[in-house]
Protein backbone atom coordinates (compact mmCIF):
# COMPACT_ATOMS: atom_id res chain seq x y z
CA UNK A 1 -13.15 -2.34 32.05
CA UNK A 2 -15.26 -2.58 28.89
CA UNK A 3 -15.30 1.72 28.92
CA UNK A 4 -11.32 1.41 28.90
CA UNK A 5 -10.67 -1.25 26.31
CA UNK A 6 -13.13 0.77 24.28
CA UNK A 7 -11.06 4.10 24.81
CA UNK A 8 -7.92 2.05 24.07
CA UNK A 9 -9.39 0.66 20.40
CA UNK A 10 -9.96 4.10 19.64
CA UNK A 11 -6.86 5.64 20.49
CA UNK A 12 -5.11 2.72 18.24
CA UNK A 13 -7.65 3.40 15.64
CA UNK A 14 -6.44 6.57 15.86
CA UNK A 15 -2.17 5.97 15.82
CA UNK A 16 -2.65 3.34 12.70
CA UNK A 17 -4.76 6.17 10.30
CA UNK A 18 -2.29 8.87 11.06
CA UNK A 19 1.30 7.21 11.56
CA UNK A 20 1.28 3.52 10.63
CA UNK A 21 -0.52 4.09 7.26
CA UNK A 22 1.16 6.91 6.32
CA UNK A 23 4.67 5.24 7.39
CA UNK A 24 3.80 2.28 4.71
CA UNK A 25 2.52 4.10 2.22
CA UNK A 26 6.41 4.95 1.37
CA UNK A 27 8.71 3.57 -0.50
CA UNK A 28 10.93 0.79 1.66
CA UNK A 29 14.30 0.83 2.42
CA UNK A 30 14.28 -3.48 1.65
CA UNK A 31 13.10 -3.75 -1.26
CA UNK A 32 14.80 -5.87 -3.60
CA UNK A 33 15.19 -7.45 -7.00
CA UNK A 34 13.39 -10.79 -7.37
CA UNK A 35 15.72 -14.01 -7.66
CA UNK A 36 15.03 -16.72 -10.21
CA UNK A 37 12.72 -18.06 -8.06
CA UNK A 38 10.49 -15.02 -7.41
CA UNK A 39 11.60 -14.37 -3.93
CA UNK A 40 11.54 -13.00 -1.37
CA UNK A 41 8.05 -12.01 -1.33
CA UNK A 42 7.14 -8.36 -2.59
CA UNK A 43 10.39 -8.59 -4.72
CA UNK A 44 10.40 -6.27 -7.75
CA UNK A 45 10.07 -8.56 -11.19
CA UNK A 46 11.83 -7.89 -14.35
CA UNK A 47 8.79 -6.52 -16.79
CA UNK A 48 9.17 -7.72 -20.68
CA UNK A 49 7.26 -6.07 -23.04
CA UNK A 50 7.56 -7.15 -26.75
CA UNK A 51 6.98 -5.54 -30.05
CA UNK A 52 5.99 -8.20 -33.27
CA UNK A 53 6.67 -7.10 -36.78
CA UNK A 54 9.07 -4.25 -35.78
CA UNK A 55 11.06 -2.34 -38.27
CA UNK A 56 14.43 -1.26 -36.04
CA UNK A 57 18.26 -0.69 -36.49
CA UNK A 58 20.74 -2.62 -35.83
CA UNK A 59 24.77 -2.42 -35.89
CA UNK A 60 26.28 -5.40 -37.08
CA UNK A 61 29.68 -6.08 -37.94
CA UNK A 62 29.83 -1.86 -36.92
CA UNK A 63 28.03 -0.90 -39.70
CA UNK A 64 23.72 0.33 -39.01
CA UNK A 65 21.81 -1.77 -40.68
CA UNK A 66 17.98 -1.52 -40.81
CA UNK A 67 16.02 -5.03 -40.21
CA UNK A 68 12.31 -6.66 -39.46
CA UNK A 69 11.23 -9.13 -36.87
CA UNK A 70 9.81 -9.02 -33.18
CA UNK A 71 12.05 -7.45 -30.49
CA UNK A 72 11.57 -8.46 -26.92
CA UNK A 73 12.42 -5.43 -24.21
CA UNK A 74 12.79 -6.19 -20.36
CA UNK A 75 13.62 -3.96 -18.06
CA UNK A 76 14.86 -4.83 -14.41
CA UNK A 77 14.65 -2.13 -11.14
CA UNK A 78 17.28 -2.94 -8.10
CA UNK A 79 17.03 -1.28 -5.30
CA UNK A 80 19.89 -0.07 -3.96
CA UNK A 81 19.94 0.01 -0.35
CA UNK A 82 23.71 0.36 0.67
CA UNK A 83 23.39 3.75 -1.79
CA UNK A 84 20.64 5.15 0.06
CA UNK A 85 22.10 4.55 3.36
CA UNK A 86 25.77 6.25 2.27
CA UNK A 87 24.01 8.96 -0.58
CA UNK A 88 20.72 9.78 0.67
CA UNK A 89 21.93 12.84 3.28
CA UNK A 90 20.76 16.40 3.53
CA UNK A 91 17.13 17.03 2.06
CA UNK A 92 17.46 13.37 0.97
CA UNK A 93 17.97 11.50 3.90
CA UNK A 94 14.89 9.38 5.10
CA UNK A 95 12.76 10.93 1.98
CA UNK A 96 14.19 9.44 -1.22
CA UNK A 97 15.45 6.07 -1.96
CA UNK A 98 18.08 4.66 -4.77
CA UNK A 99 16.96 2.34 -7.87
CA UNK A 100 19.65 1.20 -10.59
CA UNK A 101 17.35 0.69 -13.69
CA UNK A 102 18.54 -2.19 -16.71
CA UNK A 103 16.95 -1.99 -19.75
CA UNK A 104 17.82 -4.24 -23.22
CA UNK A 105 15.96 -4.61 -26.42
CA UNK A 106 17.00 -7.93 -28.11
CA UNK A 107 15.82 -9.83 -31.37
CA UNK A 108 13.81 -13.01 -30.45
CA UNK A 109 15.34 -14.43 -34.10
CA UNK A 110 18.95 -14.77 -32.78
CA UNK A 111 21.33 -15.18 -29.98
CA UNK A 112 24.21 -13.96 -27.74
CA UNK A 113 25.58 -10.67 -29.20
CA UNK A 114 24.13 -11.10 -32.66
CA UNK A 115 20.72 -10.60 -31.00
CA UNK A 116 21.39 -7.26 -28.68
CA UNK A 117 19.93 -3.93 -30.42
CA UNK A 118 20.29 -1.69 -27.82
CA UNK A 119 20.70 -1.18 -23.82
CA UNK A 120 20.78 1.41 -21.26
CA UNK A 121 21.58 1.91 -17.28
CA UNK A 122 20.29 3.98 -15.15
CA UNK A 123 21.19 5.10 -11.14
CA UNK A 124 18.30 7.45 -10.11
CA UNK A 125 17.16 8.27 -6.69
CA UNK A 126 13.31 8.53 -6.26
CA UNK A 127 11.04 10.51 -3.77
CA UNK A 128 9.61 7.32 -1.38
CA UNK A 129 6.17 9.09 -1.23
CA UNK A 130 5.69 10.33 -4.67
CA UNK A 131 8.18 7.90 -6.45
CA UNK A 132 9.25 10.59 -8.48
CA UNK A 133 12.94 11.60 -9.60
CA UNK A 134 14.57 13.52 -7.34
CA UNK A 135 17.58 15.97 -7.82
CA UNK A 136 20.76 14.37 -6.81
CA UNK A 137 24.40 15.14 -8.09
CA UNK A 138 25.44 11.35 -8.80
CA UNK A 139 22.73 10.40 -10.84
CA UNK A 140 22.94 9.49 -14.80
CA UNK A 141 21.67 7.49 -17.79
CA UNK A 142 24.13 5.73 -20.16
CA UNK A 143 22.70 4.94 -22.99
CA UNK A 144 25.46 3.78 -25.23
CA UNK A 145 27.90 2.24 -23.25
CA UNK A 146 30.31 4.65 -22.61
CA UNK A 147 30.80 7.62 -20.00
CA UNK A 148 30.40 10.91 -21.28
CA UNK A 149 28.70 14.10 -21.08
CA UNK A 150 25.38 13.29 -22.53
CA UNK A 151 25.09 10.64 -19.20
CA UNK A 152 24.67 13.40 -17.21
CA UNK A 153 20.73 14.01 -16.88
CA UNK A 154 18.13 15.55 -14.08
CA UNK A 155 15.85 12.44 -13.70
CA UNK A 156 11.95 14.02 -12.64
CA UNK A 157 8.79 13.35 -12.79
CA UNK A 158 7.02 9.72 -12.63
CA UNK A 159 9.50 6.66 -13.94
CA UNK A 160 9.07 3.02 -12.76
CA UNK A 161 6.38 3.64 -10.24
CA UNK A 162 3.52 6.38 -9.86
CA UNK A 163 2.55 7.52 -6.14
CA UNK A 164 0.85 5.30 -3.99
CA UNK A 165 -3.18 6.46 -4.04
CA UNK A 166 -2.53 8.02 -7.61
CA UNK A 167 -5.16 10.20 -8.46
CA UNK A 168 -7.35 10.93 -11.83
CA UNK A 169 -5.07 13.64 -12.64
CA UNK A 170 -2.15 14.76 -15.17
CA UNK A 171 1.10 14.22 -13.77
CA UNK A 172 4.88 14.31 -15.26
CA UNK A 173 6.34 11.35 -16.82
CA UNK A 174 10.50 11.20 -17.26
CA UNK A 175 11.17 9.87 -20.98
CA UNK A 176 14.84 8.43 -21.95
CA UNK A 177 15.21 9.50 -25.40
CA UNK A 178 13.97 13.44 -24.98
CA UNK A 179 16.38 13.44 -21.21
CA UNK A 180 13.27 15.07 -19.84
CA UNK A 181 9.76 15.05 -17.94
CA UNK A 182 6.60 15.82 -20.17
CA UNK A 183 2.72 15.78 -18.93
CA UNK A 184 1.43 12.26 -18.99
CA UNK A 185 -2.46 12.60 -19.03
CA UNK A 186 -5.34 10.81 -16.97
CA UNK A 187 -7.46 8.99 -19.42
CA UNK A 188 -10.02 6.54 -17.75
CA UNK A 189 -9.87 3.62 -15.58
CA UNK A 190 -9.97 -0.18 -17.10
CA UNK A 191 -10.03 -3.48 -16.19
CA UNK A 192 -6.88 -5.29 -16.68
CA UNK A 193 -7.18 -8.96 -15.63
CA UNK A 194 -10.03 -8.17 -12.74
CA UNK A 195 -8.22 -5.05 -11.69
CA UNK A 196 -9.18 -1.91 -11.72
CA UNK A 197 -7.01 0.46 -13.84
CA UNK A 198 -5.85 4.29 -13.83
CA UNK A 199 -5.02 4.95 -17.86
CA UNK A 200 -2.53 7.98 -18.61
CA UNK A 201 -1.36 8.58 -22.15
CA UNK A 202 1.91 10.22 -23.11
CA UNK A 203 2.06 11.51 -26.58
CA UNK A 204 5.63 13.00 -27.40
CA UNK A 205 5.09 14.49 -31.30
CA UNK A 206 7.72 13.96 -33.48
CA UNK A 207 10.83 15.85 -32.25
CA UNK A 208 14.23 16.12 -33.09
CA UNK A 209 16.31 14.34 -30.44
CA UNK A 210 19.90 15.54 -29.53
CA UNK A 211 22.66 13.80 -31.41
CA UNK A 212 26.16 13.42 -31.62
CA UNK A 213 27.95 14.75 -35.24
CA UNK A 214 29.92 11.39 -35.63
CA UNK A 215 26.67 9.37 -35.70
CA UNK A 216 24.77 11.51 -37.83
CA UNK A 217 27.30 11.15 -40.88
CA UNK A 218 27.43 7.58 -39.89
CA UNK A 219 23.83 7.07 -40.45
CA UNK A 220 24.11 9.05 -43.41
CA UNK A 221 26.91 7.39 -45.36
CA UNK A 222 24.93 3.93 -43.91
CA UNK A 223 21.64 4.69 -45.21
CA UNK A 224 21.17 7.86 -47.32
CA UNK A 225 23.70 7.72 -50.22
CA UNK A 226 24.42 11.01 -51.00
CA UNK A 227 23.91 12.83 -48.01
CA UNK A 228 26.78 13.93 -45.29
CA UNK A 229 24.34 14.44 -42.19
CA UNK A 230 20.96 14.66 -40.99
CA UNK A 231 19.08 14.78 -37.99
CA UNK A 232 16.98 12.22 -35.88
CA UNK A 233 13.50 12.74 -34.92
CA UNK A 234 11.53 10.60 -32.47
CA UNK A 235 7.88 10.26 -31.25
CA UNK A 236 5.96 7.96 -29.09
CA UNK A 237 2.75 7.45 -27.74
CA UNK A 238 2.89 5.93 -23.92
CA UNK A 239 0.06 4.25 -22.41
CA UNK A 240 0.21 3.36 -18.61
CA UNK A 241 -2.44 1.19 -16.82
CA UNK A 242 -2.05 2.07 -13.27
CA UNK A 243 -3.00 0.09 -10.03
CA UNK A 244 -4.28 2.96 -7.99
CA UNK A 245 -3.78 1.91 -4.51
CA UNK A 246 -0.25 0.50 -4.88
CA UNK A 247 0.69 2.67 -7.79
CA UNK A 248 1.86 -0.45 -9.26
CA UNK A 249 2.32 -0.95 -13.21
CA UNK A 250 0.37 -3.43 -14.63
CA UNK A 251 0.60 -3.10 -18.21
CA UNK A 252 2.40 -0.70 -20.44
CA UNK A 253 2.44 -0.12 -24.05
CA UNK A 254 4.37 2.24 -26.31
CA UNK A 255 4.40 2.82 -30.06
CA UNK A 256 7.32 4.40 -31.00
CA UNK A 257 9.44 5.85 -33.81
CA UNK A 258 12.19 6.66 -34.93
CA UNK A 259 13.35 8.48 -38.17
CA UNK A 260 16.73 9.82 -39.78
CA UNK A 261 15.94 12.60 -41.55
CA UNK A 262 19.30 13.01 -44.42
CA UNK A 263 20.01 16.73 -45.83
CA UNK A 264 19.78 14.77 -48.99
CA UNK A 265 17.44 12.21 -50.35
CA UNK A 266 14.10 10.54 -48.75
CA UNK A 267 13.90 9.95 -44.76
CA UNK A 268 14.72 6.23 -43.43
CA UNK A 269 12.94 4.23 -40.75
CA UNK A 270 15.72 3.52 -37.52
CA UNK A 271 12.57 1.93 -35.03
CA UNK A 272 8.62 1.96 -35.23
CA UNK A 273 7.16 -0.55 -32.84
CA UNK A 274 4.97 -1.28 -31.01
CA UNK A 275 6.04 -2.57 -27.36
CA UNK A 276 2.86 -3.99 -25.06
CA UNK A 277 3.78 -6.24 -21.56
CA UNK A 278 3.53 -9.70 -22.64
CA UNK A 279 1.13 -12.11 -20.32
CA UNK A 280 3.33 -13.41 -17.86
CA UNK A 281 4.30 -9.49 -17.04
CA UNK A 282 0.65 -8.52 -16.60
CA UNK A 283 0.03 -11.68 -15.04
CA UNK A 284 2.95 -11.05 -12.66
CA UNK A 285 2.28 -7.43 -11.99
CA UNK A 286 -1.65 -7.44 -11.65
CA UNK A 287 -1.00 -9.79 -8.77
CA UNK A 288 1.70 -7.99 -6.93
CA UNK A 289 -0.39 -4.80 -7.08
CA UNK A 290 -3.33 -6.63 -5.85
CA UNK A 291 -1.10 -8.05 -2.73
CA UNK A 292 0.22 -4.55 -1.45
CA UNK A 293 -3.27 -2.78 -2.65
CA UNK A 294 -4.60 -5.68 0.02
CA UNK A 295 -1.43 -4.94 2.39
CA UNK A 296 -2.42 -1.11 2.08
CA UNK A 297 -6.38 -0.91 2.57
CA UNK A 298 -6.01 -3.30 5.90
CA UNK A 299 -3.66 -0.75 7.35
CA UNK A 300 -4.89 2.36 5.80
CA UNK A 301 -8.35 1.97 6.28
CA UNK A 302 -10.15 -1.51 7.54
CA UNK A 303 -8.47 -1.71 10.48
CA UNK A 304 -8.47 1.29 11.75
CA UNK A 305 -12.33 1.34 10.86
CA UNK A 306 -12.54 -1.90 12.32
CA UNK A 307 -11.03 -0.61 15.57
CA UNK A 308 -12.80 2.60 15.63
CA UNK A 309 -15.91 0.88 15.47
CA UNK A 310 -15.16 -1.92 17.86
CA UNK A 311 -13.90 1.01 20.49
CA UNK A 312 -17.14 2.68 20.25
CA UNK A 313 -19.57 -0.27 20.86
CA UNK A 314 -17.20 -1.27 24.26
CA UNK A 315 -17.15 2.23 25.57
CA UNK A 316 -21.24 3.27 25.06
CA UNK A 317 -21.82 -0.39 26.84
CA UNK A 318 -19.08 -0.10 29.40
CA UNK A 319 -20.95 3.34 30.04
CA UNK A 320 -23.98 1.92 29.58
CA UNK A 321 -23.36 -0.57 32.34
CA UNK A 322 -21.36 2.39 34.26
CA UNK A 323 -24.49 4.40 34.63
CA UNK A 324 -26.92 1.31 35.06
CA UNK A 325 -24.89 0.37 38.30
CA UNK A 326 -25.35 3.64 39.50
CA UNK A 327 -29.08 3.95 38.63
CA UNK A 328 -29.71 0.90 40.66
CA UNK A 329 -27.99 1.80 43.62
CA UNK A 330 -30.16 4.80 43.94
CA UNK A 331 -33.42 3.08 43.62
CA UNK A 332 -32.12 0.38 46.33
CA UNK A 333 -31.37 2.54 48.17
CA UNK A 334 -34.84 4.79 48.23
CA UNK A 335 -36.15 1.54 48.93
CA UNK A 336 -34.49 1.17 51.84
CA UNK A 337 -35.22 4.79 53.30
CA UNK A 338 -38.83 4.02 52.54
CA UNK A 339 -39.18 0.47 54.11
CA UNK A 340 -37.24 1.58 57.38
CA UNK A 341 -35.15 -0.27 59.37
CA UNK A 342 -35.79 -4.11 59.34
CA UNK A 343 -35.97 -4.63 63.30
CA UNK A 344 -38.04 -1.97 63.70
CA UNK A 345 -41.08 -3.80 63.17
CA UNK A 346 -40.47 -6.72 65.48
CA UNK A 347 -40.30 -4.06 68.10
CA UNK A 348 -43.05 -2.13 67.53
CA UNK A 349 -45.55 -4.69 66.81
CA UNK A 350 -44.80 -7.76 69.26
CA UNK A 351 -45.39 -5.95 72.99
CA UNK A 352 -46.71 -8.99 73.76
CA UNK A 353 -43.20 -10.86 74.55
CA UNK A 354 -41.40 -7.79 76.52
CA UNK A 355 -44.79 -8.19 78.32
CA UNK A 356 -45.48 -11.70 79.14
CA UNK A 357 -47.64 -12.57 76.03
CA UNK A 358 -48.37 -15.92 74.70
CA UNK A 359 -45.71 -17.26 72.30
CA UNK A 360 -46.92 -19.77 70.49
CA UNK A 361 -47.70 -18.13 67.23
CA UNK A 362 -43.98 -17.69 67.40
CA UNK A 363 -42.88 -20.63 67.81
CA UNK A 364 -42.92 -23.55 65.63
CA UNK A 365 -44.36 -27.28 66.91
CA UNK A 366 -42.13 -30.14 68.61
CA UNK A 367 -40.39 -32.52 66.69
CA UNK A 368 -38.96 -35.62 67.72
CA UNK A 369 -36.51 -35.10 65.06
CA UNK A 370 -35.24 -31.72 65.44
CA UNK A 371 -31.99 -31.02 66.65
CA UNK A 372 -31.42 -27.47 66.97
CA UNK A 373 -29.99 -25.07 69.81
CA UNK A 374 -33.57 -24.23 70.75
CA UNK A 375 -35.03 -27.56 71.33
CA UNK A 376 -33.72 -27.32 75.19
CA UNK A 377 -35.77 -23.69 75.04
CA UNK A 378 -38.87 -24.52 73.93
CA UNK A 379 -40.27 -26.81 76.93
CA UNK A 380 -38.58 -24.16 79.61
CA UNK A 381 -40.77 -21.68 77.97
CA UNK A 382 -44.21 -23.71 78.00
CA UNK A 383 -43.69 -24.29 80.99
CA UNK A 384 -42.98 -20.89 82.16
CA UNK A 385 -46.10 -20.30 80.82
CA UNK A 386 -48.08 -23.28 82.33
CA UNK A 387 -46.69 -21.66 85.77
CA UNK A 388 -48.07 -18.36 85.44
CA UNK A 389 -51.55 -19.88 84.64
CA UNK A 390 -52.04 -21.68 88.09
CA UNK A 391 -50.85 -18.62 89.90
C-alpha cells in the first residue's frame, strides 16, 4: 500500500510541475478591477504616482497656459472579460487576454474640471504568458479625446505587467507619447518595502514627437510671440521595480519632459516632472505581489517538491517492507526444511508406547482438581499396567 501511495505522490508531483504551474502562471480570464472596498481578492488597484514642484501645461479657458504645482497621475487597468471571450479568436483565442487602460493627470491645487491636465484610454489585448501587447485589429490609444487617425497604434512590448518569472534581462517596454516599444534595460535588484526587486531603466533621449499642424501654431501664438510653428520634443527616463515571481509592479518612477521648440525665439517648458508611486501604491502593490509570488512558489515549486519527496520516502519503505516480507519467508522457511517435520520425533524416539513401555514420564500426576477429558484415562492406563506386572 505504502509502495502505491508513494508512486501516486510522485505521479502528482509530477502533473502539478508540468500542467498546473504552468496553467497559473498565465494571465486569468477573471480578473477584475478592484471596488472601493478592495475586493474581490487579487483585484487589480488603481496605481497613483505623483510629481511635486512640476512645471506642466495646461488649457484653460482653451487657451495653453504653462503653470507650477504637484500633479497627481493614477492610472486604472480593467480587465475585460466579455472582449476576450467575443475578440480573442484565431491565434488569439485562449493565448491573449483584453485590458482597457485609464490614465489622468490632475492638479492636487484645484477641483472638478479646473484641475484635469490631461487623460488618455487605452483597449489593448496582452499575451497571458508574457503580458506583452499583442497585434490585434481593434486596438487603440486616444489620447485627446477624440477619434481619429493618430488612435490607431500597434501596442508591443511590456505595458502594465512584465512576464511572470521575469528574468535579469533587457526586454521591450511600449511608451504612449513615442506610439512605440523601445529596450527597457535590467539594472539590479532592490529592496522595496522587504521585497526583493528587478530594476529596468528606460531612457527615451530627447525626440521629436509626432504632432498635429493646428496645435503647433497654437502653441506658438500661446507661448512664443513671434513664431508661426514649431515642433515638440519629449524625453523620459523610466524606472521599473519589478516583483520577479509575479511580475507585479511595485513602484515606478518617471522623469519626464516636455519642450516646444518655436522656429522663432527661445524654447518653452510644456511638462518636466518627476512622477514616483506614492506610499499607499507601493504599499498596495508590494503586498499583492507578495500574495500571488506566495500563490505561485506553492504551486510551482513547494508542493510539487513536497510531494516528490513525500512519494519517495513511502515507496523505498513500502519496498523496503516488500522485500523484508519476502526475506523472512525464506529464512522460515529453511528453518523448517532443516528442523523436519514436527511429529517425526515423537515417532522415532518414543518405541516404548507402540511397545508396551512405561508411561509415566508422559504423563502428568493426579489431581483432585482436574477436570479434563483424560482424567477417566489415566487410572485405566495404571492399571493396565499394574496387570501386566502380576502376569
Amino acid at each position: 500500500m505504502l509502495f502505491g501511495v508513494g508512486v501516486l505522490s510522485l505521479a502528482l508531483a509530477a502533473g502539478t510541475a508540468f500542467y498546473v504551474a504552468p496553467s497559473v502562471t498565465k494571465l486569468p480570464y477573471d480578473l477584475t478591477f478592484c471596488n472601493a472596498k478592495g475586493e474581490p481578492d487579487g483585484c487589480l488597484r488603481a496605481s497613483v504616482a505623483v510629481a511635486d514642484n512640476a512645471t506642466y501645461m495646461q488649457v484653460i479657458e482653451g487657451k495653453p497656459t504653462i503653470q507650477t504645482g504637484t500633479l497627481r497621475a493614477t492610472t486604472e487597468v480593467v480587465p475585460q472579460a466579455n472582449t476576450t471571450k467575443n475578440e480573442m479568436k484565431g491565434d488569439l483565442e485562449g493565448e491573449a487576454v483584453v485590458w482597457d487602460a485609464y490614465g489622468t493627470v490632475v492638479r492636487t491645487d484645484r477641483t472638478g474640471d479646473e484641475a484635469d491636465v490631461s487623460k488618455y484610454a487605452a483597449e489593448l489585448a496582452l499575451d497571458r504568458t508574457t503580458a506583452a501587447g499583442r497585434a490585434w485589429d481593434k486596438q487603440y490609444l486616444d489620447t485627446d479625446g477624440k477619434t481619429s487617425d493618430q488612435d490607431q497604434v500597434s501596442f508591443e512590448g511590456q505595458t502594465y505587467k512584465f512576464p511572470f518569472h521575469s528574468a535579469k534581462r533587457d526586454y521591450k517596454y511600449f511608451d504612449r507619447d513615442l506610439r512605440r516599444a523601445t529596450p527597457i534595460k535590467f539594472d539590479g535588484t532592490e529592496q522595496i518595502k522587504g521585497t526583493e526587486a528587478y530594476r529596468y531603466v528606460q531612457v527615451i533621449d530627447e525626440t521629436e514627437l509626432p504632432t498635429p499642424e493646428g496645435s503647433l501654431t497654437a502653441l506658438a501664438n500661446a507661448l512664443a510671440p513671434g513664431a508661426t510653428t514649431g515642433k515638440v520634443t519629449y524625453s523620459n527616463t523610466r524606472t521599473i521595480w519589478v516583483e520577479p515571481v509575479s511580475g507585479n509592479f511595485v513602484k515606478v518612477r518617471e522623469q519626464q519632459k516636455k519642450n516646444f521648440v518655436p522656429d522663432q525665439g527661445s524654447e518653452v517648458k510644456l511638462l518636466d516632472a518627476d512622477f514616483v508611486y506614492d506610499d499607499a501604491t507601493i504599499t498596495n502593490s508590494v503586498k499583492s505581489a507578495g500574495e500571488t509570488r506566495d500563490k505561485l512558489q506553492l504551486i510551482g515549486r513547494t508542493l510539487p517538491i513536497g510531494l516528490a519527496v513525500l512519494g519517495a520516502l513511502l515507496l523505498l519503505v513500502g519496498l523496503w517492507l516488500v522485500l523484508s516480507g519476502r526475506r523472512a519467508g525464506t529464512v522460515d522457511a529453511r528453518h523448517r526444511a532443516d528442523d523436519g517435520p514436527v511429529d517425526e520425533p515423537v515417532t522415532e524416539e518414543r518405541p516404548a508406547e507402540r511397545e508396551g513401555g512405561p508411561l509415566s514420564d508422559e504423563i502428568p500426576p493426579a489431581s483432585t482438581n482436574w477436570k479434563s477429558d483424560d482424567e477417566a484415562t489415566v487410572p485405566v492406563q495404571r492399571a493396565g499396567a499394574d496387570e501386566s506386572e502380576k502376569h
